[in-house]
PDB file of N, CA and C in Angstrom:
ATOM      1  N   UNK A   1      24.107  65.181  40.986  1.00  0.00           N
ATOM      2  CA  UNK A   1      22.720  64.988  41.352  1.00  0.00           C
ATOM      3  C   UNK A   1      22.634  63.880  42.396  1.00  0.00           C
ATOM      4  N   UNK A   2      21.252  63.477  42.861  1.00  0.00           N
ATOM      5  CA  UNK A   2      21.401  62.922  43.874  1.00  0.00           C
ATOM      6  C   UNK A   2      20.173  61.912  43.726  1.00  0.00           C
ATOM      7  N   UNK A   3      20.499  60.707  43.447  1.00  0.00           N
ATOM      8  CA  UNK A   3      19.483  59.811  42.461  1.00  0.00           C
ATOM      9  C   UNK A   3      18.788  58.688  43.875  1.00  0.00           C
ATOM     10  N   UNK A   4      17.757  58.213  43.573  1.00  0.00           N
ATOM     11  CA  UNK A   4      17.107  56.913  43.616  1.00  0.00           C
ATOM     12  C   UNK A   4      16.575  56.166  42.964  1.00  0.00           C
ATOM     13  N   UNK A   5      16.560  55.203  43.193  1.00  0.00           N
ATOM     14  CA  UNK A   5      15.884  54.147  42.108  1.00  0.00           C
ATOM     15  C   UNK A   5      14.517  54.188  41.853  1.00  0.00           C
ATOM     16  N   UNK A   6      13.990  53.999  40.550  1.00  0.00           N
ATOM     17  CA  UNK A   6      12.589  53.409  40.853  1.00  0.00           C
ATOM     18  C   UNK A   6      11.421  54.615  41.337  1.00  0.00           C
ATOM     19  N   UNK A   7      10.484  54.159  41.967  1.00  0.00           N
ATOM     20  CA  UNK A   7       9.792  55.103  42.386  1.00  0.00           C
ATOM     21  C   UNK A   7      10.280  55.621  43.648  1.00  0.00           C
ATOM     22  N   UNK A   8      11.333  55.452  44.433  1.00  0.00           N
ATOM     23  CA  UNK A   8      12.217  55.568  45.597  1.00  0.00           C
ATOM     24  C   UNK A   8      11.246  55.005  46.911  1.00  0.00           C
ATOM     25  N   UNK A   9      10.183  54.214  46.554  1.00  0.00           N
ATOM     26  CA  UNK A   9       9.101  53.457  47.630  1.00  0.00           C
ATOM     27  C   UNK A   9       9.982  52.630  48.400  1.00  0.00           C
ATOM     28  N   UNK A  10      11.330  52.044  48.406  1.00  0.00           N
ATOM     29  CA  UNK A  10      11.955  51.163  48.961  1.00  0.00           C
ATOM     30  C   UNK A  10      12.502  52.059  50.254  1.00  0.00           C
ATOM     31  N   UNK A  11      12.449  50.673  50.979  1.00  0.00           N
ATOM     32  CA  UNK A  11      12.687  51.065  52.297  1.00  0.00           C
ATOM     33  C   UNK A  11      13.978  50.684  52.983  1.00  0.00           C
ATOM     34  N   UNK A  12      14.774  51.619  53.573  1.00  0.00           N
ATOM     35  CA  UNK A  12      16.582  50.910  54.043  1.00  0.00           C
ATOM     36  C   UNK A  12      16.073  51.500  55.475  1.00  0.00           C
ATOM     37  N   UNK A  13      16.552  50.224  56.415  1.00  0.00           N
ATOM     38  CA  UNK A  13      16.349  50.966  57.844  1.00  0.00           C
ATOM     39  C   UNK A  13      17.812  52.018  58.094  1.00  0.00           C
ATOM     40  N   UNK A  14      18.069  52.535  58.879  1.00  0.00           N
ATOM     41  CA  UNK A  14      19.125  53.369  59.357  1.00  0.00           C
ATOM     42  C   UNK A  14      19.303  53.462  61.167  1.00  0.00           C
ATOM     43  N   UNK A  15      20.894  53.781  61.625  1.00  0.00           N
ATOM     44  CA  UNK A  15      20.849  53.917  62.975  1.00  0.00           C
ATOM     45  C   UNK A  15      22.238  54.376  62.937  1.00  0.00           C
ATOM     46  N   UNK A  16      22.457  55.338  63.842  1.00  0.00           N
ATOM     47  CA  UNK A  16      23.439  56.436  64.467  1.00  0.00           C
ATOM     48  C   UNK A  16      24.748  55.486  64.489  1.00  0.00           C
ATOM     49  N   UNK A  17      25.834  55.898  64.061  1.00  0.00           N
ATOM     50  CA  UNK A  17      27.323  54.680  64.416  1.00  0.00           C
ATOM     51  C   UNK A  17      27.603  54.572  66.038  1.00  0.00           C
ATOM     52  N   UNK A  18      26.872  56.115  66.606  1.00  0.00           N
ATOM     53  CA  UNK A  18      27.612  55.596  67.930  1.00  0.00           C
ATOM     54  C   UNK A  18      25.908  54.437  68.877  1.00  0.00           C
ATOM     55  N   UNK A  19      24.492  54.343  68.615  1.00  0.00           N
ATOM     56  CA  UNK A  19      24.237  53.695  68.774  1.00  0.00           C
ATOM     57  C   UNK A  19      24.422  52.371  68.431  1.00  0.00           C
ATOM     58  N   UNK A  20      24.857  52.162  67.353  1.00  0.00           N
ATOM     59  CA  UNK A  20      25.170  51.039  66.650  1.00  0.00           C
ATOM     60  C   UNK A  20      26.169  50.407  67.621  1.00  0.00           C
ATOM     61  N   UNK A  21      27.328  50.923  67.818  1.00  0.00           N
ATOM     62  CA  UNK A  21      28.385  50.541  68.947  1.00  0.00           C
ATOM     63  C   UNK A  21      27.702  50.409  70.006  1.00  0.00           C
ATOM     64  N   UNK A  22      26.928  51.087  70.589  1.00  0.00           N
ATOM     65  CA  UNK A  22      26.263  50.143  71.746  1.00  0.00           C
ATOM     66  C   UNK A  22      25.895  49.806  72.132  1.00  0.00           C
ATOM     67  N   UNK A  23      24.912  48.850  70.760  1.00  0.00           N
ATOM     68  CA  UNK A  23      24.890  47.705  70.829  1.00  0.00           C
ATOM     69  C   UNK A  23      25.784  46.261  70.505  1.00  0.00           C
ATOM     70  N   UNK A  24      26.739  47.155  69.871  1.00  0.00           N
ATOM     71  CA  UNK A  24      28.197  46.160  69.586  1.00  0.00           C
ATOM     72  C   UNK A  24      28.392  45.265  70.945  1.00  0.00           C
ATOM     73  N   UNK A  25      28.447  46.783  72.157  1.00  0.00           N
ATOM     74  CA  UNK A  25      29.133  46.365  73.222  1.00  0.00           C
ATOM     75  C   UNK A  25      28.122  45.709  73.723  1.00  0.00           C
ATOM     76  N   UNK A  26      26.764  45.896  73.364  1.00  0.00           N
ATOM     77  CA  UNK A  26      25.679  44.975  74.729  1.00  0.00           C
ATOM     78  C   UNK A  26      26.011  43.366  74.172  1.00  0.00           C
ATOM     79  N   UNK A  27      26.083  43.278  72.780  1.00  0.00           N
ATOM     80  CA  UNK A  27      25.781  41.833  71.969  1.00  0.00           C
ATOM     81  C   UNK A  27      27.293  40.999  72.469  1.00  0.00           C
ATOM     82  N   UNK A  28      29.042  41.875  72.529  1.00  0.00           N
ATOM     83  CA  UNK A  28      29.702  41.249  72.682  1.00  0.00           C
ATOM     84  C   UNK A  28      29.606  40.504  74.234  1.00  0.00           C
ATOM     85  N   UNK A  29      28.939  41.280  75.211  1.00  0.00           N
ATOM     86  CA  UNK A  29      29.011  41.238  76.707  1.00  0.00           C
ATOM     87  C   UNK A  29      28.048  40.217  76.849  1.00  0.00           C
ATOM     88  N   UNK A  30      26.690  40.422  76.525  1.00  0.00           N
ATOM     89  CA  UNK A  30      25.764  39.634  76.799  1.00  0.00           C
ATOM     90  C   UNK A  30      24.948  38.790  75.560  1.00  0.00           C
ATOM     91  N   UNK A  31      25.434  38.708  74.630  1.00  0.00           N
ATOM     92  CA  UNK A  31      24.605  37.962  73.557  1.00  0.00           C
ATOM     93  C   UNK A  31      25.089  36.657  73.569  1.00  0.00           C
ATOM     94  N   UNK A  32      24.470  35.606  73.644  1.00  0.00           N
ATOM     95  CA  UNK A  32      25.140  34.132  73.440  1.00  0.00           C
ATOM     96  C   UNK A  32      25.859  34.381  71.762  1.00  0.00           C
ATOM     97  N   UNK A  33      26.445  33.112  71.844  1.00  0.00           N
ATOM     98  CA  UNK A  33      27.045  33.578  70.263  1.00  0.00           C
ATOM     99  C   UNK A  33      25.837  32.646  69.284  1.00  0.00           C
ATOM    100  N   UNK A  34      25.660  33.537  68.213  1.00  0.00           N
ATOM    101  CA  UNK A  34      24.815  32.917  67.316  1.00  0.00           C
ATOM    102  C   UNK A  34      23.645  33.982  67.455  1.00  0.00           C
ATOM    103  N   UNK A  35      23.388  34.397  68.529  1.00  0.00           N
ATOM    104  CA  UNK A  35      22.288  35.552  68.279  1.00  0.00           C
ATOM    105  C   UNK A  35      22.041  36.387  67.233  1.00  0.00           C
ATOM    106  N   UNK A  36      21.097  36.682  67.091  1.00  0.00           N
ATOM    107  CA  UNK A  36      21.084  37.952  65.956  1.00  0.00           C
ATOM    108  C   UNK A  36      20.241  38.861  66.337  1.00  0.00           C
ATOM    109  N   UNK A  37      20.984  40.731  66.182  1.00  0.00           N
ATOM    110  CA  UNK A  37      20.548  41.219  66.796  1.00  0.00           C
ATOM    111  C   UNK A  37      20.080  42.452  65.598  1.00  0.00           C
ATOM    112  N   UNK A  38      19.081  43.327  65.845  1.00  0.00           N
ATOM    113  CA  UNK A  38      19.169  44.273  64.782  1.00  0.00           C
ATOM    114  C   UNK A  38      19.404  45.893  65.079  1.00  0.00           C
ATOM    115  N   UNK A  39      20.416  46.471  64.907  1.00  0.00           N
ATOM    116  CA  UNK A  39      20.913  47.976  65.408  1.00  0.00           C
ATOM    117  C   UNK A  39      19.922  49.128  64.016  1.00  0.00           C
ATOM    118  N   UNK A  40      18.183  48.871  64.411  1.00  0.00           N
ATOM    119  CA  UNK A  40      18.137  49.813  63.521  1.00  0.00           C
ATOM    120  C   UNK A  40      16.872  50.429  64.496  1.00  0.00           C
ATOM    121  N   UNK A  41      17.473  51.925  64.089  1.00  0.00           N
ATOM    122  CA  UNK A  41      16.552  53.055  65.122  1.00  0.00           C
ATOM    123  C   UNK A  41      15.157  53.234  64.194  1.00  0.00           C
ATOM    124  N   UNK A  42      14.926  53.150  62.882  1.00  0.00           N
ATOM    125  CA  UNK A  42      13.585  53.163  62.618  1.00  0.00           C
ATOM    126  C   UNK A  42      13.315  52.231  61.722  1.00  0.00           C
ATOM    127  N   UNK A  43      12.524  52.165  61.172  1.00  0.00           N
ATOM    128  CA  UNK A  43      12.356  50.947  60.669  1.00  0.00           C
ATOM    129  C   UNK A  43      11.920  50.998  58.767  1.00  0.00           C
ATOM    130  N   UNK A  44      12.635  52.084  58.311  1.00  0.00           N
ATOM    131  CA  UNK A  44      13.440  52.131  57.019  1.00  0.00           C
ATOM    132  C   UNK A  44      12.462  53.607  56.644  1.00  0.00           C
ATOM    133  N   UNK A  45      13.587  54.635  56.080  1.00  0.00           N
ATOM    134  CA  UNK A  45      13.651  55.482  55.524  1.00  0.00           C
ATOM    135  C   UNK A  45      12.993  55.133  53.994  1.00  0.00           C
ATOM    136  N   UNK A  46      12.489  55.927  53.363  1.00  0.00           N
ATOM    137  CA  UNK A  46      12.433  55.860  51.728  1.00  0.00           C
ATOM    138  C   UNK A  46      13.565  56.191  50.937  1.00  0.00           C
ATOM    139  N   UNK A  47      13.818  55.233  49.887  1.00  0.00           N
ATOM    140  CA  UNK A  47      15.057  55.689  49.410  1.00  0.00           C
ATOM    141  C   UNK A  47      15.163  57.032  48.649  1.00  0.00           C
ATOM    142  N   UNK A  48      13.357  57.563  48.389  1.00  0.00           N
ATOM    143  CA  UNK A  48      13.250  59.154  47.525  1.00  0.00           C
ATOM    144  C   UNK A  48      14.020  59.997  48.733  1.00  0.00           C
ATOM    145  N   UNK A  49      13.540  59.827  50.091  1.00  0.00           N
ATOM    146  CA  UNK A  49      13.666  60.530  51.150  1.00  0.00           C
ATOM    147  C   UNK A  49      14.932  60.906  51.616  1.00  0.00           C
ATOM    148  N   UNK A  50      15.623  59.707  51.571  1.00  0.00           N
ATOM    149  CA  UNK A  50      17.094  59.971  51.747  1.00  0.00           C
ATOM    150  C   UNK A  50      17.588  60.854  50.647  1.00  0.00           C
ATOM    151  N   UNK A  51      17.626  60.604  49.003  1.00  0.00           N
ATOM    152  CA  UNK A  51      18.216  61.011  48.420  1.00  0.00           C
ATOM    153  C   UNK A  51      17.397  62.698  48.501  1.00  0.00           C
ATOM    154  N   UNK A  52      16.370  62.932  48.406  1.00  0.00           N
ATOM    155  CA  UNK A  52      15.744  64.454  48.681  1.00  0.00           C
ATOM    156  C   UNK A  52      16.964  65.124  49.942  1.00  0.00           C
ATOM    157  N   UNK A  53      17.037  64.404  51.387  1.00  0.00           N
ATOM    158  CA  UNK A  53      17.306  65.246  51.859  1.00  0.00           C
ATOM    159  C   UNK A  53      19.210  65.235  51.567  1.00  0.00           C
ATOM    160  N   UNK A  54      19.628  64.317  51.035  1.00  0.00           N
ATOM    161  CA  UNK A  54      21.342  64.757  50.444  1.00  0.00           C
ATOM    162  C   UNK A  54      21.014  65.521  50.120  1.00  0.00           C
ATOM    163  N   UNK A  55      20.356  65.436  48.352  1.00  0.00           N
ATOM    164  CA  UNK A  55      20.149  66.764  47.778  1.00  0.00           C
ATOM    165  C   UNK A  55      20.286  68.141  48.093  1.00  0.00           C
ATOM    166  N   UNK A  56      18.934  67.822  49.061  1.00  0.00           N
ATOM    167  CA  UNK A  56      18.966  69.545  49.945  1.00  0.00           C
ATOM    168  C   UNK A  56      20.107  70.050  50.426  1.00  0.00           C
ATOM    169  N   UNK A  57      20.913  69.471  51.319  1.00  0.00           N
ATOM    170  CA  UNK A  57      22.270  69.356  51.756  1.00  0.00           C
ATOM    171  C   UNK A  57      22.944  70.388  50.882  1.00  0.00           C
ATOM    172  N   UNK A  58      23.464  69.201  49.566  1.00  0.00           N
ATOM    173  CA  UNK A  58      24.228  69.680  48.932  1.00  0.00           C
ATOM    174  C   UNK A  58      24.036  70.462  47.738  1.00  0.00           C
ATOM    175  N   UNK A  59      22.667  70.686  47.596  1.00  0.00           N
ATOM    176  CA  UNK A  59      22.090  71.844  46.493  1.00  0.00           C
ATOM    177  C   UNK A  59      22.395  71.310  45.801  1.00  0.00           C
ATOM    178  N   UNK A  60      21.765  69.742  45.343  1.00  0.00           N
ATOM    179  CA  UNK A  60      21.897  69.548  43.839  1.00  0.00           C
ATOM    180  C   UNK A  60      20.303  68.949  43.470  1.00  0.00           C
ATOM    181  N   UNK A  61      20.140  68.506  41.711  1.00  0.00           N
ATOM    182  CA  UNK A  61      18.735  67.885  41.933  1.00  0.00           C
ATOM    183  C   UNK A  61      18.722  66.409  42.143  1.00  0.00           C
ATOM    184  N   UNK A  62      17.203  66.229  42.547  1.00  0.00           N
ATOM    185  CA  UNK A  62      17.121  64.818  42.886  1.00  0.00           C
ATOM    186  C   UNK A  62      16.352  63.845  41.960  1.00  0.00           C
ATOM    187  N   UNK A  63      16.656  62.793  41.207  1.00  0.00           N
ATOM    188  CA  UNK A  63      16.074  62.408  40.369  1.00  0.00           C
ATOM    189  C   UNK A  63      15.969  60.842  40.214  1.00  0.00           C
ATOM    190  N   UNK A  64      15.224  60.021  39.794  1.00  0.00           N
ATOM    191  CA  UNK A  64      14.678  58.422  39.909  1.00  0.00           C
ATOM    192  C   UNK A  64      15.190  58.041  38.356  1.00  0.00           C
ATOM    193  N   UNK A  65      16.370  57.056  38.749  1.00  0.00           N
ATOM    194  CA  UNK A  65      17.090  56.683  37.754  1.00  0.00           C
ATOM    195  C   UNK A  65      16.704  54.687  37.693  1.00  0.00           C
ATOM    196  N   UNK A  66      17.138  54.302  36.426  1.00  0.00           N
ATOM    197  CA  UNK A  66      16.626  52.706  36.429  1.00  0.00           C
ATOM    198  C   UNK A  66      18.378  52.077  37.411  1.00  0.00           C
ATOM    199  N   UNK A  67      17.721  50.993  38.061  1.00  0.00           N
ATOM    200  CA  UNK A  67      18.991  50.615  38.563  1.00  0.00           C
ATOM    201  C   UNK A  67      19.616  50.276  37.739  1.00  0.00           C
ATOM    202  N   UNK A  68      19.870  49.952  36.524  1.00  0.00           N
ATOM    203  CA  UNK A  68      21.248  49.417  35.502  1.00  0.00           C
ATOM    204  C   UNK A  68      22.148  50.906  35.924  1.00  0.00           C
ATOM    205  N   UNK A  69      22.130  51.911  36.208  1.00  0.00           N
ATOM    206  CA  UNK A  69      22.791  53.085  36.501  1.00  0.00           C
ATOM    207  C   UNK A  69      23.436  52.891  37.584  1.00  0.00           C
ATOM    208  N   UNK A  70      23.499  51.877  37.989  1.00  0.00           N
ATOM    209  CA  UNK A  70      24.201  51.674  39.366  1.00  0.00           C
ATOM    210  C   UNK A  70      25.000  50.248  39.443  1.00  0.00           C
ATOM    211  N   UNK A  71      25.062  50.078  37.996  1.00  0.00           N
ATOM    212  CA  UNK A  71      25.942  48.897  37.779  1.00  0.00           C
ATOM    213  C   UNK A  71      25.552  47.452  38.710  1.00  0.00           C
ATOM    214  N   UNK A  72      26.457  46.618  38.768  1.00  0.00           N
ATOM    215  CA  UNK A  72      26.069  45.274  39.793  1.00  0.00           C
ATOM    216  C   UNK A  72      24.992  45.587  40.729  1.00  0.00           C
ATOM    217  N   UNK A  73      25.181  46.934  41.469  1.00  0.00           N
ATOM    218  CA  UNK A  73      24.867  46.824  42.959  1.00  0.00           C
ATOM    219  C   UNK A  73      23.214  47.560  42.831  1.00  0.00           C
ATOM    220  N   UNK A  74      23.154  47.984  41.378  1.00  0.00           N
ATOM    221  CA  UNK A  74      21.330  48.350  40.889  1.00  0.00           C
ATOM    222  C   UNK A  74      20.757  47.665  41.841  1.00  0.00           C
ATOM    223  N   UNK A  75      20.575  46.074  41.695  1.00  0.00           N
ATOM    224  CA  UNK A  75      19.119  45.698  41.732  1.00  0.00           C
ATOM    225  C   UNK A  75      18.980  45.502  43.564  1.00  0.00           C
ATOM    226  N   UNK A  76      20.143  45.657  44.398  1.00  0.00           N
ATOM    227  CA  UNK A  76      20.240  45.719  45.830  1.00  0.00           C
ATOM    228  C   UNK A  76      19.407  47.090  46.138  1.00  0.00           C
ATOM    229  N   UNK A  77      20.077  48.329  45.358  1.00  0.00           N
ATOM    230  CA  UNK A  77      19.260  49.757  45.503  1.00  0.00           C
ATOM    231  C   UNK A  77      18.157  49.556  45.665  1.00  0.00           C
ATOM    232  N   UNK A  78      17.594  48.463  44.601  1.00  0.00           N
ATOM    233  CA  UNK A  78      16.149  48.608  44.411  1.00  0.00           C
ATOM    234  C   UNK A  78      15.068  47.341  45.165  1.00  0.00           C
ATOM    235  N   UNK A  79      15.778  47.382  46.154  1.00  0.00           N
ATOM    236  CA  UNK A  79      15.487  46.113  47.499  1.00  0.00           C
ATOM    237  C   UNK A  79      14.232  47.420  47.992  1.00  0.00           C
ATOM    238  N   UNK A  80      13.405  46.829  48.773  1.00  0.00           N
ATOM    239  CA  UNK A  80      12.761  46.868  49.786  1.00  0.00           C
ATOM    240  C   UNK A  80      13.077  46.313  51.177  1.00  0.00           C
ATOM    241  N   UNK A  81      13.515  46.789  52.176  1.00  0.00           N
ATOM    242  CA  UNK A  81      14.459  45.887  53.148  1.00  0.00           C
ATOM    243  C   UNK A  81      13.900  47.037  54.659  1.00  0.00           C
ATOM    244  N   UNK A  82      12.713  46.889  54.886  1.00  0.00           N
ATOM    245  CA  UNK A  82      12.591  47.495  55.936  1.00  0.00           C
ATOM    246  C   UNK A  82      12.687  46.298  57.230  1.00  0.00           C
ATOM    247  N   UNK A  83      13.024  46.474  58.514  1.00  0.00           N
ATOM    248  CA  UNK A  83      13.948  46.014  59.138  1.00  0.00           C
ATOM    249  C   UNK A  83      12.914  46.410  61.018  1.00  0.00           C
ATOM    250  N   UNK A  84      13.027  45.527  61.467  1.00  0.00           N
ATOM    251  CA  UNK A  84      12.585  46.457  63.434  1.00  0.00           C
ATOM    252  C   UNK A  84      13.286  45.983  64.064  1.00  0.00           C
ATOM    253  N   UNK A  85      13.847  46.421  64.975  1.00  0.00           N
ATOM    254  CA  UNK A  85      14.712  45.876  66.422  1.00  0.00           C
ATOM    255  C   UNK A  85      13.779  45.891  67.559  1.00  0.00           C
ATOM    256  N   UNK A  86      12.668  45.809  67.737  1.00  0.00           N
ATOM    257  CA  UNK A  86      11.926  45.559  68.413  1.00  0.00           C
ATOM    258  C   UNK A  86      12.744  44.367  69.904  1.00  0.00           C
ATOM    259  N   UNK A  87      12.490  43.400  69.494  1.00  0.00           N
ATOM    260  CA  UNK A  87      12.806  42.078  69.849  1.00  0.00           C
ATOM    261  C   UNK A  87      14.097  42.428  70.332  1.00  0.00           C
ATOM    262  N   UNK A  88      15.557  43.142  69.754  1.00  0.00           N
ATOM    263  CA  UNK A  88      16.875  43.838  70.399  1.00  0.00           C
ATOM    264  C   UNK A  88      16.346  44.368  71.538  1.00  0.00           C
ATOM    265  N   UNK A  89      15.702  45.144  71.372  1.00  0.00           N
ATOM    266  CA  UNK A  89      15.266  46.532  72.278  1.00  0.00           C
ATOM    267  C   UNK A  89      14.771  45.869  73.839  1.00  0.00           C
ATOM    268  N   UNK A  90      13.815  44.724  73.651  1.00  0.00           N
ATOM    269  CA  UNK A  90      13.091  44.533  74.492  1.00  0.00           C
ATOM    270  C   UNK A  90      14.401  43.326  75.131  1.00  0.00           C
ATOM    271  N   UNK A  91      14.622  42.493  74.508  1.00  0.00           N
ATOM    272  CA  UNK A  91      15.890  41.718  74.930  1.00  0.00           C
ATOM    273  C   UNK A  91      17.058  42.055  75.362  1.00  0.00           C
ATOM    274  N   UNK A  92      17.359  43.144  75.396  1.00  0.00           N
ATOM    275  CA  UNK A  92      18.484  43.611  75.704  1.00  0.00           C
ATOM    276  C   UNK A  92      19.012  45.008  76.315  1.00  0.00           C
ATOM    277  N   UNK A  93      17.349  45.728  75.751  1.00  0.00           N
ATOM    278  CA  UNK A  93      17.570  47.090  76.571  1.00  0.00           C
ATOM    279  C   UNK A  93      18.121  48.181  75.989  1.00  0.00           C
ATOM    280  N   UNK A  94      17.792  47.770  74.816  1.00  0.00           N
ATOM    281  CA  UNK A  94      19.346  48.841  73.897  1.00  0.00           C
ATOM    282  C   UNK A  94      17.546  49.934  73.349  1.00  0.00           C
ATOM    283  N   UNK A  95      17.998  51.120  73.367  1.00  0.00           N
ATOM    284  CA  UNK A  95      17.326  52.138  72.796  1.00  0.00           C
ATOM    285  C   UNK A  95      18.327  52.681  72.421  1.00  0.00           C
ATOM    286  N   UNK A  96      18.027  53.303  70.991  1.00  0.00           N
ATOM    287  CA  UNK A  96      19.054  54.512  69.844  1.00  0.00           C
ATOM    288  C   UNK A  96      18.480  55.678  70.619  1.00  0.00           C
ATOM    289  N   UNK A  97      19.307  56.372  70.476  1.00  0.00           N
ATOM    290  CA  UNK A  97      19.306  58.043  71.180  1.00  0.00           C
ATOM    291  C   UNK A  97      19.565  58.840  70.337  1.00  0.00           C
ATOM    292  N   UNK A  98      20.726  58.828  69.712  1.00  0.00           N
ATOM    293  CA  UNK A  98      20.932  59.636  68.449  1.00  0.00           C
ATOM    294  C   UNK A  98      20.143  59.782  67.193  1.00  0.00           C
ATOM    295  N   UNK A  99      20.438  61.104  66.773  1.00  0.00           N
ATOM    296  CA  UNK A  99      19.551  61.237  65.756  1.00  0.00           C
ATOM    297  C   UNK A  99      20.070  60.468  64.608  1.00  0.00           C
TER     298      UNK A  99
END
Protein backbone atom coordinates (compact mmCIF):
# COMPACT_ATOMS: atom_id res chain seq x y z
CA UNK A 1 0.00 0.00 0.00
CA UNK A 2 0.97 3.37 -0.31
CA UNK A 3 0.54 5.39 3.02
CA UNK A 4 0.61 9.07 4.38
CA UNK A 5 0.51 10.43 7.47
CA UNK A 6 -2.13 12.15 9.21
CA UNK A 7 -4.60 13.88 7.22
CA UNK A 8 -1.76 13.97 4.33
CA UNK A 9 -2.34 18.20 4.58
CA UNK A 10 1.53 18.40 4.89
CA UNK A 11 3.39 19.92 2.46
CA UNK A 12 7.14 18.58 0.91
CA UNK A 13 8.34 20.88 -1.87
CA UNK A 14 9.83 18.75 -4.87
CA UNK A 15 12.23 19.47 -8.05
CA UNK A 16 13.51 17.39 -11.10
CA UNK A 17 17.40 15.86 -10.25
CA UNK A 18 18.46 17.22 -13.46
CA UNK A 19 17.13 20.82 -12.45
CA UNK A 20 18.42 20.42 -9.19
CA UNK A 21 22.02 20.00 -10.84
CA UNK A 22 21.62 23.14 -12.40
CA UNK A 23 21.46 24.76 -9.95
CA UNK A 24 24.35 22.80 -8.32
CA UNK A 25 26.32 24.20 -11.19
CA UNK A 26 24.91 27.96 -11.01
CA UNK A 27 25.57 27.96 -6.88
CA UNK A 28 29.17 26.24 -7.38
CA UNK A 29 30.14 28.99 -10.24
CA UNK A 30 28.47 31.92 -8.90
CA UNK A 31 27.22 31.66 -5.29
CA UNK A 32 29.55 33.28 -2.66
CA UNK A 33 30.13 30.55 -0.16
CA UNK A 34 27.64 30.60 2.65
CA UNK A 35 24.69 31.34 0.41
CA UNK A 36 21.67 29.48 0.59
CA UNK A 37 19.90 28.57 -2.18
CA UNK A 38 16.52 26.66 -2.65
CA UNK A 39 16.22 23.97 -5.79
CA UNK A 40 12.43 23.65 -5.40
CA UNK A 41 10.14 23.85 -8.61
CA UNK A 42 6.85 24.20 -6.57
CA UNK A 43 6.30 25.01 -3.52
CA UNK A 44 5.19 21.61 -1.78
CA UNK A 45 3.08 18.84 -2.98
CA UNK A 46 0.54 17.22 -0.35
CA UNK A 47 1.80 14.33 1.19
CA UNK A 48 -2.07 12.54 0.39
CA UNK A 49 -1.11 13.65 -3.22
CA UNK A 50 2.06 12.15 -3.61
CA UNK A 51 1.16 8.98 -2.01
CA UNK A 52 -2.42 8.86 -4.29
CA UNK A 53 -0.43 9.29 -7.29
CA UNK A 54 2.43 6.22 -6.33
CA UNK A 55 -0.51 4.37 -5.63
CA UNK A 56 -2.04 4.88 -8.98
CA UNK A 57 1.29 3.97 -10.49
CA UNK A 58 1.59 0.95 -8.85
CA UNK A 59 -2.08 -0.27 -8.33
CA UNK A 60 -2.04 -0.46 -4.82
CA UNK A 61 -4.35 1.29 -2.00
CA UNK A 62 -3.69 4.47 -0.45
CA UNK A 63 -4.20 4.94 3.12
CA UNK A 64 -3.42 7.65 6.29
CA UNK A 65 -1.46 5.83 8.81
CA UNK A 66 -0.29 7.45 12.51
CA UNK A 67 3.41 8.31 12.15
CA UNK A 68 4.63 5.77 14.97
CA UNK A 69 4.33 3.45 11.60
CA UNK A 70 7.21 4.97 10.34
CA UNK A 71 9.38 4.43 13.21
CA UNK A 72 12.08 7.43 14.18
CA UNK A 73 11.53 9.18 10.95
CA UNK A 74 7.24 9.39 11.76
CA UNK A 75 7.19 12.66 13.16
CA UNK A 76 9.57 14.31 10.06
CA UNK A 77 6.63 12.60 7.65
CA UNK A 78 4.40 14.52 9.53
CA UNK A 79 6.31 18.02 9.04
CA UNK A 80 4.66 20.64 7.13
CA UNK A 81 7.72 22.04 5.18
CA UNK A 82 6.49 23.96 2.24
CA UNK A 83 9.49 25.74 0.78
CA UNK A 84 9.80 28.83 -2.51
CA UNK A 85 12.86 29.54 -4.50
CA UNK A 86 11.60 32.59 -5.46
CA UNK A 87 14.59 34.70 -4.23
CA UNK A 88 17.05 31.55 -6.23
CA UNK A 89 15.13 32.22 -9.26
CA UNK A 90 15.28 35.91 -9.31
CA UNK A 91 19.05 35.90 -7.99
CA UNK A 92 20.39 33.73 -10.09
CA UNK A 93 18.22 32.96 -12.99
CA UNK A 94 17.72 29.39 -12.41
CA UNK A 95 14.06 28.27 -13.65
CA UNK A 96 13.09 24.24 -13.28
CA UNK A 97 11.98 22.98 -16.67
CA UNK A 98 11.41 19.55 -15.92
CA UNK A 99 8.52 18.02 -14.91
Amino acid sequence: MSTYVGDGTQRWPAVNRLDAARLFRIALKDAAPGTVLHAVADEGDTTRTLAEAIGGVLAVPVESVPPERFGVIGRLFALDMPSSSALTRERFGWQPTQA
